[in-house]
Protein backbone atom coordinates (compact mmCIF):
# COMPACT_ATOMS: atom_id res chain seq x y z
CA UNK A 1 13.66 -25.97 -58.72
CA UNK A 2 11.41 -23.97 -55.93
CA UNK A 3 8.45 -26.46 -58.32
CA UNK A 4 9.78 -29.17 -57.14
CA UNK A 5 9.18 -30.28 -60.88
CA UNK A 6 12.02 -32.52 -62.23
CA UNK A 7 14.76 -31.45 -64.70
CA UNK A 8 13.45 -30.70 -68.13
CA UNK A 9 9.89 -30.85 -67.17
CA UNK A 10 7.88 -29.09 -69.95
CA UNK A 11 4.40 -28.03 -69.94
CA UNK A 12 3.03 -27.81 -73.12
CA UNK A 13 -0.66 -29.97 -72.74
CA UNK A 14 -2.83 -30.85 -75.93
CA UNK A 15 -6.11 -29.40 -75.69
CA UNK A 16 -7.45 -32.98 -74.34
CA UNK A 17 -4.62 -33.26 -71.52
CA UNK A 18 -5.21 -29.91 -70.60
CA UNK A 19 -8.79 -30.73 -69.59
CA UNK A 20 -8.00 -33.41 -67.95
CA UNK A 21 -5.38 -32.28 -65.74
CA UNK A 22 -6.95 -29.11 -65.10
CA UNK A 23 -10.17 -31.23 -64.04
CA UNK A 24 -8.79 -34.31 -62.21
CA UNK A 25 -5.16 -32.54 -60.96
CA UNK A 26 -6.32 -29.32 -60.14
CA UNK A 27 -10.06 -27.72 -59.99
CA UNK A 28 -11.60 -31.11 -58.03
CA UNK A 29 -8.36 -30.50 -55.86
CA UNK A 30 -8.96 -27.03 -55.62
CA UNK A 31 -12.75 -27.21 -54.65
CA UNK A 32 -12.13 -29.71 -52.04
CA UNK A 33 -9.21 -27.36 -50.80
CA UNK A 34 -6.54 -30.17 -50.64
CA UNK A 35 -3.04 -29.17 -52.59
CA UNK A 36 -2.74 -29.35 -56.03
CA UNK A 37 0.22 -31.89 -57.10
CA UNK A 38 2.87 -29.13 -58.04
CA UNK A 39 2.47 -25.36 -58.18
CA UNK A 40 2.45 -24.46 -61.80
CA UNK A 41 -0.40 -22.47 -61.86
CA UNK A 42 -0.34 -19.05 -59.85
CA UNK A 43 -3.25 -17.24 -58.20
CA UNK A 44 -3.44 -14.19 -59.36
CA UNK A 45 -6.48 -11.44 -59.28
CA UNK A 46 -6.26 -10.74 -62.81
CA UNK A 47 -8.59 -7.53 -62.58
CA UNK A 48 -6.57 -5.81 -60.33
CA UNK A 49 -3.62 -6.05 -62.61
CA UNK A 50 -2.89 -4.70 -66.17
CA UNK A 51 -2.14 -7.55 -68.63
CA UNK A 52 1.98 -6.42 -68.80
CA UNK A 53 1.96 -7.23 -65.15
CA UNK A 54 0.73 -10.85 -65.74
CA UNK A 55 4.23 -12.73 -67.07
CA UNK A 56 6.09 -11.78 -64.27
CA UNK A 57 3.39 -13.57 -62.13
CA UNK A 58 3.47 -16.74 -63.37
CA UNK A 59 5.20 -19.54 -61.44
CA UNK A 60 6.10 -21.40 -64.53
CA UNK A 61 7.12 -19.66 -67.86
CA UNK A 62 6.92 -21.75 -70.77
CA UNK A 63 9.04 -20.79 -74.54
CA UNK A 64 5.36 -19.69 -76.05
CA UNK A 65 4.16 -16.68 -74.27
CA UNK A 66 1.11 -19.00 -72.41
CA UNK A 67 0.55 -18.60 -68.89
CA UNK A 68 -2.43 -20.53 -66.42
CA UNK A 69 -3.58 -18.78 -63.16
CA UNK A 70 -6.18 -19.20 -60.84
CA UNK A 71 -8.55 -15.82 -60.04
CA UNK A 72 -11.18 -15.09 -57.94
CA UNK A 73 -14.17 -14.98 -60.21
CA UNK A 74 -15.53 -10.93 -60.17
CA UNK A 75 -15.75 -8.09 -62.86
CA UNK A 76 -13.44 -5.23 -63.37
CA UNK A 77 -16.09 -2.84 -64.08
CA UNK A 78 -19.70 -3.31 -62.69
């Protein structure tokens, strides 16, 4: 796959993993800008899209209708 994410990987985190992996996998990677271990979570600018737009956007689509992306922190309307 273009996630270079083995056959039959699922991603479907307890709250707990979630957390953890978001914190030790991806945000400390993120802030120190080194790449994260596999691309499963887009950036997107969420406010300059409309919330229909967001599924095709996501690099990994799970069976539950939950997608994770990174945005640039800012407000739609001032």
């Amino acid at each position: 796959s273009s996630t270079g994410l083995p056959p039959g990987f699922r991603f479907y985190p307890t709250d707990e993993e979630l957390i953890v992996e978001l914190i030790v996998h991806y945000l400390r990677r993120r802030a120190a800008a080194a790449p994260c271990p596999a691309a499963v979570i887009a950036e997107v600018d969420i406010y300059k899209l409309d919330p229909w737009e967001l599924p095709s956007r996501a690099v990994f689509e799970g069976d539950n209708d939950e997608w994770y992306f990174f945005s640039p922190r800012d407000r739609k309307y001032p």
